[in-house]
N, C-alpha and C. Protein backbone atom coordinates (compact mmCIF):
# COMPACT_ATOMS: atom_id res chain seq x y z
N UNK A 1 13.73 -2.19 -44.60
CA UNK A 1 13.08 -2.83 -43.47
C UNK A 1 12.00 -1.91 -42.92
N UNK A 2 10.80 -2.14 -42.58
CA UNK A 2 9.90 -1.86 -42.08
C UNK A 2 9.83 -1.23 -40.74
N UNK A 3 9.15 0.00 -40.56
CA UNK A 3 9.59 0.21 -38.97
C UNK A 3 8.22 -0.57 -38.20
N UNK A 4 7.23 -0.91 -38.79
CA UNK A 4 6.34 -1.46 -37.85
C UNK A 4 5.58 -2.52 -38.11
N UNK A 5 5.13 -3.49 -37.09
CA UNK A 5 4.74 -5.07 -37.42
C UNK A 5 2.92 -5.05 -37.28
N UNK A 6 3.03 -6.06 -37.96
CA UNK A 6 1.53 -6.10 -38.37
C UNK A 6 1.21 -7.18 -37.35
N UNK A 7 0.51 -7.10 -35.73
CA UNK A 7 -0.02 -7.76 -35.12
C UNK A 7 -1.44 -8.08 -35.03
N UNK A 8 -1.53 -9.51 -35.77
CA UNK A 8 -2.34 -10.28 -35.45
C UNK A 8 -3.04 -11.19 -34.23
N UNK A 9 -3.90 -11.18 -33.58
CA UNK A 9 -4.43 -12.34 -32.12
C UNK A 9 -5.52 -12.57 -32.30
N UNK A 10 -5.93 -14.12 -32.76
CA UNK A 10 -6.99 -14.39 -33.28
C UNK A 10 -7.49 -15.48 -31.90
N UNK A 11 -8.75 -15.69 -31.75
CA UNK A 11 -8.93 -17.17 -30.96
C UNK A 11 -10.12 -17.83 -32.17
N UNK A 12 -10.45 -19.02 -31.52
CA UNK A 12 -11.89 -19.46 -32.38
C UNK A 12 -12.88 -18.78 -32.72
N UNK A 13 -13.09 -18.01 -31.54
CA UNK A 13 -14.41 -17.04 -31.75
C UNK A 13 -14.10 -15.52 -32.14
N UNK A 14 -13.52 -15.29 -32.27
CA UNK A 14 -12.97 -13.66 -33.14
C UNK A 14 -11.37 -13.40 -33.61
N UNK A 15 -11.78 -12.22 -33.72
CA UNK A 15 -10.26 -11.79 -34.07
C UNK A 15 -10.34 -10.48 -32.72
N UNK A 16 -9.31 -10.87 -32.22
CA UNK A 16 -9.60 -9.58 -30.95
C UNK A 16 -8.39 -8.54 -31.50
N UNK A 17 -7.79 -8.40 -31.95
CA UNK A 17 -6.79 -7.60 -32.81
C UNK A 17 -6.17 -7.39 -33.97
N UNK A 18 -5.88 -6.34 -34.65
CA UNK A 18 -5.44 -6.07 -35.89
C UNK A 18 -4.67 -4.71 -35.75
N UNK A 19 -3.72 -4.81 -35.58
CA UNK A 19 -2.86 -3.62 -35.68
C UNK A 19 -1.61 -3.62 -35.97
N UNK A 20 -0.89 -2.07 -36.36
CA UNK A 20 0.38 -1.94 -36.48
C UNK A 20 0.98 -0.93 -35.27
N UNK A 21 2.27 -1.98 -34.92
CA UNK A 21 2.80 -1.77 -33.72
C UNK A 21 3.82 -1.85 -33.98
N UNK A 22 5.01 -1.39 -32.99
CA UNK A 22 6.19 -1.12 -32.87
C UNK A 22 6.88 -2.58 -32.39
N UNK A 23 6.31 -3.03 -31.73
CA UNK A 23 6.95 -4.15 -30.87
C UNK A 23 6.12 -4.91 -30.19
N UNK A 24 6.49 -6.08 -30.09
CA UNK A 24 5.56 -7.34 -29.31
C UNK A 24 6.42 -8.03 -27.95
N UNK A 25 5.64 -8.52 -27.38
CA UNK A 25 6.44 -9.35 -26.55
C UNK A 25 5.26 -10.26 -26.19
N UNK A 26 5.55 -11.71 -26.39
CA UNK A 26 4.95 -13.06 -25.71
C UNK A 26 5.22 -13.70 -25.04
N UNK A 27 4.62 -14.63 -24.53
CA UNK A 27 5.11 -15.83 -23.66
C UNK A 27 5.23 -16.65 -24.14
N UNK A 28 6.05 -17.20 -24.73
CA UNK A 28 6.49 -17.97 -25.54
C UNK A 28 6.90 -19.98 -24.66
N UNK A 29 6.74 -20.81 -25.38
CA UNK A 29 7.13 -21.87 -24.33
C UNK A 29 8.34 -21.49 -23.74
N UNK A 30 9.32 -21.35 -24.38
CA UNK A 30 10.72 -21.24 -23.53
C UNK A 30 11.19 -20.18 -22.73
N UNK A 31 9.81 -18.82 -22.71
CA UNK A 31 9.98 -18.02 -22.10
C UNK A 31 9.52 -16.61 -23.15
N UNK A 32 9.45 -15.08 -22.41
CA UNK A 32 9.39 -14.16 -23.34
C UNK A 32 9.86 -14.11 -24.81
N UNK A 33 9.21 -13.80 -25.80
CA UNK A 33 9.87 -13.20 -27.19
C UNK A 33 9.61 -11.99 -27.28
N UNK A 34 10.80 -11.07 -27.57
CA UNK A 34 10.61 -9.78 -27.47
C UNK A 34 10.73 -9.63 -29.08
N UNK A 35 9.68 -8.64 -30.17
CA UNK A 35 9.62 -9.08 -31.39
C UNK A 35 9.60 -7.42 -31.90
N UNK A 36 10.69 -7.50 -32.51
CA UNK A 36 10.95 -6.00 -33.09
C UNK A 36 10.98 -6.03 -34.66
N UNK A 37 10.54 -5.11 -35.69
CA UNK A 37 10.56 -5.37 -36.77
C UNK A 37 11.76 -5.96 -37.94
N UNK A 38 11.79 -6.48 -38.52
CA UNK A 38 12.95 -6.95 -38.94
C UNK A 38 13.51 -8.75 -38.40
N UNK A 39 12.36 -9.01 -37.19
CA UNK A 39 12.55 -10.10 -36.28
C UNK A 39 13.09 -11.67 -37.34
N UNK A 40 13.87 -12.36 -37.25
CA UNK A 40 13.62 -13.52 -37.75
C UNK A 40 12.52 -14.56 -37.70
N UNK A 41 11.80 -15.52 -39.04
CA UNK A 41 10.94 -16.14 -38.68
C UNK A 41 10.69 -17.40 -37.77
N UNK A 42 9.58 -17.41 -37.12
CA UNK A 42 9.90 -18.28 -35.92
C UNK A 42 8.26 -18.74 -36.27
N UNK A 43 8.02 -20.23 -35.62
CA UNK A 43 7.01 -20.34 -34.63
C UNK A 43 7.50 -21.03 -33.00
N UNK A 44 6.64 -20.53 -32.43
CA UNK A 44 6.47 -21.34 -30.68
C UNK A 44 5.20 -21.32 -30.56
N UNK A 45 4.75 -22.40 -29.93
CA UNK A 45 3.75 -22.17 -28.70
C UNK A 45 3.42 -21.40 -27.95
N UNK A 46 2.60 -20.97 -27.53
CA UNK A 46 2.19 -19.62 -26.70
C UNK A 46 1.94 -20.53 -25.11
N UNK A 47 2.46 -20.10 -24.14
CA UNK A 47 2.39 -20.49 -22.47
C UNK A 47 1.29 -19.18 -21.77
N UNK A 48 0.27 -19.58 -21.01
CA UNK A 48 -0.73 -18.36 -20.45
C UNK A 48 0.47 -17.59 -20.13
N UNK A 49 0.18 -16.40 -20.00
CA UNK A 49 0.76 -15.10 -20.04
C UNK A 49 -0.11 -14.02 -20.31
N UNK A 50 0.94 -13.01 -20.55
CA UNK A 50 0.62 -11.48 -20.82
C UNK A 50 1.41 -11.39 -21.68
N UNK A 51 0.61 -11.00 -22.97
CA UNK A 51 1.13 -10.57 -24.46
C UNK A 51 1.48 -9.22 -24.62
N UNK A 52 2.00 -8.20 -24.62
CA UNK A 52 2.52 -6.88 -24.51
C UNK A 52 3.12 -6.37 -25.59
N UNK A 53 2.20 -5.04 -26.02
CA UNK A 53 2.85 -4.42 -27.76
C UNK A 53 2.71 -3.04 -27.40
N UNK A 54 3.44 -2.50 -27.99
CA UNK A 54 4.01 -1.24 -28.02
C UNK A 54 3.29 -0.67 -29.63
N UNK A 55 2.66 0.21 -29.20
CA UNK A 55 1.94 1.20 -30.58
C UNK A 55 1.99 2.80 -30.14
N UNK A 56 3.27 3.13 -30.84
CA UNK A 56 3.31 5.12 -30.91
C UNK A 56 3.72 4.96 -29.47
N UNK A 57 4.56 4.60 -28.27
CA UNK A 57 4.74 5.34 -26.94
C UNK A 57 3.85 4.28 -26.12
N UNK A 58 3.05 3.70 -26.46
CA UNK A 58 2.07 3.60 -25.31
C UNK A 58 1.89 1.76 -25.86
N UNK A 59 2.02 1.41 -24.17
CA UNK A 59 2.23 0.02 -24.28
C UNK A 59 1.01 -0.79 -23.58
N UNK A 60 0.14 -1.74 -24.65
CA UNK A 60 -1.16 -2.93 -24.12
C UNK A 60 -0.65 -3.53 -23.92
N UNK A 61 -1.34 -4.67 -23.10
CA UNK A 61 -1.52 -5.75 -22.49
C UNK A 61 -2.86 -6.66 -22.53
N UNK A 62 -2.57 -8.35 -23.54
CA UNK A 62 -4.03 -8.63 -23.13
C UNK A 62 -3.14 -9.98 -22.46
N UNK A 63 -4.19 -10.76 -22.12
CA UNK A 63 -4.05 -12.23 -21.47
C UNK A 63 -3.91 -13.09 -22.56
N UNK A 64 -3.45 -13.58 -23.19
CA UNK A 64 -3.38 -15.08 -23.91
C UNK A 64 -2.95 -16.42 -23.12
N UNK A 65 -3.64 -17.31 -23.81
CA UNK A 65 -3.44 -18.42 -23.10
C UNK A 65 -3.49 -19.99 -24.17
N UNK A 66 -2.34 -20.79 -24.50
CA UNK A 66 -2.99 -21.74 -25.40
C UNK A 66 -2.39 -21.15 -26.78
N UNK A 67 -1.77 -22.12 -27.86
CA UNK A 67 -2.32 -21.45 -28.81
C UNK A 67 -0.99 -21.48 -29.58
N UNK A 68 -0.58 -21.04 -30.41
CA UNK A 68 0.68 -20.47 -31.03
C UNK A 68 0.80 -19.00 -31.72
N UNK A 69 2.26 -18.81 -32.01
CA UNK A 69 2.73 -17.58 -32.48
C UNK A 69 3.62 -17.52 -33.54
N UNK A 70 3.22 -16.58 -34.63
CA UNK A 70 4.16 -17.22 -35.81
C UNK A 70 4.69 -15.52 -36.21
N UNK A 71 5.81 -15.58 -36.39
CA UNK A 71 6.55 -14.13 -37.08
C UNK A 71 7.36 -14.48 -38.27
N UNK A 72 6.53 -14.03 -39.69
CA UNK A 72 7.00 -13.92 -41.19
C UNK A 72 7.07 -12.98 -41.42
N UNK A 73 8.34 -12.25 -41.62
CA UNK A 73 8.67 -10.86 -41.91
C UNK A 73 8.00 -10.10 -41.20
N UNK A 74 7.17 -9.40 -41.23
CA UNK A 74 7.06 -7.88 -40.41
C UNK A 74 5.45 -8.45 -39.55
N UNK A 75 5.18 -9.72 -39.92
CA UNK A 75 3.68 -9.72 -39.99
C UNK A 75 3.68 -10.42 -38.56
N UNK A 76 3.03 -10.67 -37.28
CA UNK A 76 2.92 -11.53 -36.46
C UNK A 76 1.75 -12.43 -35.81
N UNK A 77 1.58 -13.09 -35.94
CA UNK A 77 0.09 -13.68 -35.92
C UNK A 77 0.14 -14.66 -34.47
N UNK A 78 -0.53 -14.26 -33.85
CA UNK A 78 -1.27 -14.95 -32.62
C UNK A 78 -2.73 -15.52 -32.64
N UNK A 79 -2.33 -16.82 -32.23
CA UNK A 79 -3.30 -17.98 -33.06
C UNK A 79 -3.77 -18.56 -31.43
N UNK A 80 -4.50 -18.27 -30.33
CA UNK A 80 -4.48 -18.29 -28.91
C UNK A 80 -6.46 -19.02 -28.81
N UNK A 81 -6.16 -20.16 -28.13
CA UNK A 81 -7.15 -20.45 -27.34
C UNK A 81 -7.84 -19.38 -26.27
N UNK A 82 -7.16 -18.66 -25.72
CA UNK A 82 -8.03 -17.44 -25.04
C UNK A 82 -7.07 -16.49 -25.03
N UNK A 83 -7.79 -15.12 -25.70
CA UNK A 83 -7.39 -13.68 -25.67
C UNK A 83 -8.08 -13.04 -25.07
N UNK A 84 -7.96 -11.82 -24.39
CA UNK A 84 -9.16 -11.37 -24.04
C UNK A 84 -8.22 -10.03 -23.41
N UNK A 85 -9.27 -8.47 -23.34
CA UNK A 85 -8.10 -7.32 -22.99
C UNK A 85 -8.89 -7.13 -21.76
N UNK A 86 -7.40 -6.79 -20.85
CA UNK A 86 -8.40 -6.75 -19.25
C UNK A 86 -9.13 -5.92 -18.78
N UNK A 87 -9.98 -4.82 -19.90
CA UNK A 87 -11.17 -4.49 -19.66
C UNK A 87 -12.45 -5.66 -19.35
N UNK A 88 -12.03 -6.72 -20.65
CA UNK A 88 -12.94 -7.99 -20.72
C UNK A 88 -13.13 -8.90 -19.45
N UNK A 89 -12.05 -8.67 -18.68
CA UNK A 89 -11.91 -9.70 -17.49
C UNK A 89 -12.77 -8.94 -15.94
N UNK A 90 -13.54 -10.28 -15.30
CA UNK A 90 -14.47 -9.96 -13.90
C UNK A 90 -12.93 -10.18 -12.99
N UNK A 91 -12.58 -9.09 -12.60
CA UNK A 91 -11.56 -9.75 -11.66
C UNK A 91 -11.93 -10.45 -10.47
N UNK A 92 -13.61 -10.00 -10.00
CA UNK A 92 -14.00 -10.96 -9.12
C UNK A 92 -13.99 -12.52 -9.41
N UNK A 93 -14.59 -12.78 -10.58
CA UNK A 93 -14.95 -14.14 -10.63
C UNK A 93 -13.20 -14.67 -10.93
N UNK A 94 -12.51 -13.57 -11.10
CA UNK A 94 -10.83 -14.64 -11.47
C UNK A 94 -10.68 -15.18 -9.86
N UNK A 95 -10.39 -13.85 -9.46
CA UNK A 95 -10.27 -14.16 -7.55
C UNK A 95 -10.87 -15.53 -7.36
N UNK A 96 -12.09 -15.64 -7.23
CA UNK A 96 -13.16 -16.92 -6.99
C UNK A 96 -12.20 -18.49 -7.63
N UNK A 97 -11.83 -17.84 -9.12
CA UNK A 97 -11.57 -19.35 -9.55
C UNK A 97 -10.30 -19.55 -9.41
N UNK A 98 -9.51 -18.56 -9.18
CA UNK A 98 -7.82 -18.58 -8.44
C UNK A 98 -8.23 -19.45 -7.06
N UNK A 99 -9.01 -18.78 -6.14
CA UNK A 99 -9.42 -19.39 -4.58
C UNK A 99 -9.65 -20.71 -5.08
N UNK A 100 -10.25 -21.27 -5.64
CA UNK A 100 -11.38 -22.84 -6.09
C UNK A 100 -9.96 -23.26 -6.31
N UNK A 101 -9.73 -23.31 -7.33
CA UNK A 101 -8.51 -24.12 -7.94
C UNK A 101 -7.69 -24.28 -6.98
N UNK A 102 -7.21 -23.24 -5.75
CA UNK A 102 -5.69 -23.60 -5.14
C UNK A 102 -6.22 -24.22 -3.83
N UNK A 103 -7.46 -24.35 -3.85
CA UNK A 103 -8.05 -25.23 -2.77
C UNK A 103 -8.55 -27.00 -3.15
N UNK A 104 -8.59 -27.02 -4.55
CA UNK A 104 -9.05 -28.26 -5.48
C UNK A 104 -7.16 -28.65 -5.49
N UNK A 105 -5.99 -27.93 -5.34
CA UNK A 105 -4.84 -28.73 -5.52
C UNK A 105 -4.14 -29.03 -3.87
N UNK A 106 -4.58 -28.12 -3.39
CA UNK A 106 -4.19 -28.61 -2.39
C UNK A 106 -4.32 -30.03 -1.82
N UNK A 107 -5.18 -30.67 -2.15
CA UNK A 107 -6.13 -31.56 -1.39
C UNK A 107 -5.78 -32.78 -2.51
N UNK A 108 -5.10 -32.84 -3.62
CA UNK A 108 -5.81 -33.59 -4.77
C UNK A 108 -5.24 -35.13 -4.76
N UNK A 109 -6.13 -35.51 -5.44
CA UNK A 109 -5.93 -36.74 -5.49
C UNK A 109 -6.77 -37.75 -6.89
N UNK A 110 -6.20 -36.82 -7.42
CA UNK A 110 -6.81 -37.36 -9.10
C UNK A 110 -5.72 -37.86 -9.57
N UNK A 111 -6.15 -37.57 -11.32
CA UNK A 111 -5.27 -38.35 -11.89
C UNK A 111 -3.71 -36.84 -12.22
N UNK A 112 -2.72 -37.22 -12.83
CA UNK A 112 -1.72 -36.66 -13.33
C UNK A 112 -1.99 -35.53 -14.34
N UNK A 113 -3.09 -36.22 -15.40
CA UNK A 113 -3.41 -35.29 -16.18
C UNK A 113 -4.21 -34.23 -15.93
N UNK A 114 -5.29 -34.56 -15.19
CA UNK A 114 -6.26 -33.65 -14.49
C UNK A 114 -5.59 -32.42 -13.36
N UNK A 115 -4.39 -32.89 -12.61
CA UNK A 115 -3.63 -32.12 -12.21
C UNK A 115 -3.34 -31.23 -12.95
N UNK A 116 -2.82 -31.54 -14.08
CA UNK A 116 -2.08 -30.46 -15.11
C UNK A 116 -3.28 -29.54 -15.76
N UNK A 117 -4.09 -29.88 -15.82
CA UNK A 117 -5.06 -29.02 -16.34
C UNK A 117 -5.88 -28.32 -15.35
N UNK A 118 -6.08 -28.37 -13.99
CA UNK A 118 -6.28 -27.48 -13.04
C UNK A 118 -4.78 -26.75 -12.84
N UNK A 119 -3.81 -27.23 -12.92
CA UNK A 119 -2.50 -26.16 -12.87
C UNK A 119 -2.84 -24.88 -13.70
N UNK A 120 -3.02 -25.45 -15.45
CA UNK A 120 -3.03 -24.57 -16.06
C UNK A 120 -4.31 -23.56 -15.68
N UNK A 121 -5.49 -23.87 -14.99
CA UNK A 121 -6.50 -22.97 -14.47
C UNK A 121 -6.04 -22.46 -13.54
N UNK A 122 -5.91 -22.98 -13.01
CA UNK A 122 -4.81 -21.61 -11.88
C UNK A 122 -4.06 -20.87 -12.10
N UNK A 123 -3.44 -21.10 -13.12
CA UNK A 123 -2.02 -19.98 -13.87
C UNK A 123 -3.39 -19.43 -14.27
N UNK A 124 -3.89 -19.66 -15.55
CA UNK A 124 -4.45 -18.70 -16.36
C UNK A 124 -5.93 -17.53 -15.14
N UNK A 125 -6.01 -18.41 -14.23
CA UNK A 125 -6.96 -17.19 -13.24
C UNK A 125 -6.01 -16.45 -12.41
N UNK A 126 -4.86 -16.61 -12.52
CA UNK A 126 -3.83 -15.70 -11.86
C UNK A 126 -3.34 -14.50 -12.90
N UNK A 127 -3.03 -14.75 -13.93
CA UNK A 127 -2.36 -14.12 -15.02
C UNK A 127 -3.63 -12.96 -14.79
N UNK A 128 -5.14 -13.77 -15.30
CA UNK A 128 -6.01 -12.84 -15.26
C UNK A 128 -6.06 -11.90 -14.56
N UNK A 129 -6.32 -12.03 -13.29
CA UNK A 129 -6.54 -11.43 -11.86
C UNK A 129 -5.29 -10.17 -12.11
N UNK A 130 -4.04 -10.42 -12.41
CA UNK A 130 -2.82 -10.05 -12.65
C UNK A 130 -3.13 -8.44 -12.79
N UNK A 131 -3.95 -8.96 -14.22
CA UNK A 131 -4.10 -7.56 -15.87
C UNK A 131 -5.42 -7.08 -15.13
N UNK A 132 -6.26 -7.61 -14.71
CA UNK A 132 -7.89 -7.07 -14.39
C UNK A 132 -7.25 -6.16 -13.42
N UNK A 133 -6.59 -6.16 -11.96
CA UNK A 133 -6.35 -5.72 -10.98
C UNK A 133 -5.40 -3.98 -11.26
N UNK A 134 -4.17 -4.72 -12.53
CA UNK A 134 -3.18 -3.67 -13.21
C UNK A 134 -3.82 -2.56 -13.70
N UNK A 135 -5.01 -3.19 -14.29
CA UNK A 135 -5.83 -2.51 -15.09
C UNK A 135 -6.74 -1.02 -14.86
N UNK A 136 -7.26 -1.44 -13.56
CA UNK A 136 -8.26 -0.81 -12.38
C UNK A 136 -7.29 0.33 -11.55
N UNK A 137 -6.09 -0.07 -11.34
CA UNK A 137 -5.27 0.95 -10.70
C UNK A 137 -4.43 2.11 -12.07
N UNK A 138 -5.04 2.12 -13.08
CA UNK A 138 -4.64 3.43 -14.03
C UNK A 138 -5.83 4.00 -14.09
């Protein structure tokens, strides 16, 4: 057995990672997957979150959001509508679209679906705000 996993996180427009790491952890629909080498194969859905891997001691963090996650033997591939590492993130403009959004639900009066998809903008400018803010205080 392998001591270390081959993490993959791709979106449409790049590949924002390629490395070998010790350990993963996602947000998985039903909640965290904590993914150690040797892991059984799985797919889930990926829920916005904070994706978290462990390489040599020292543990990243990017934002994913959207998307799925697949673990075949040692290899793990993140297949995400938005990745991005919270160097990449304006934590101002998250602030701004966290503020917009929880002022657009307060008030709402659309449809069901449109609800759910300003929900998910609000999670995902929170998550952001989260890692940009975490980020700035190291």
């Amino acid at each position: 057995m392998a001591d270390q996993l081959q993490l993959e996180v791709v979106t449409p427009e790049r590949r924002l990672l390629s490395e070998q790491v010790n350990s993963v952890t996602v947000p998985g629909r039903g909640g965290e997957l904590g993914i150690l080498p040797g892991h059984a194969a799985l797919i889930s859905e990926l829920q916005t979150g904070v994706l978290s891997y462990n390489e040599d001691g020292t543990t990243f963090q990017l934002h994913v959001s959207g998307g799925f996650v697949e673990v075949n033997g040692d290899r793990v591939s993140v297949l995400a509508e938005i990745a991005e590492r919270p160097d990449e993130i304006d934590a101002a403009r998250a602030r701004l679209s966290r503020e917009h959004t929880e002022k657009q639900l307060t008030s709402w009066n659309g449809t069901e679906e449109d609800f759910e998809k300003a929900r998910a903008k609000l999670e995902r400018s929170m998550v952001r705000l989260q890692l940009a803010t975490s980020s700035l205080q190291r």
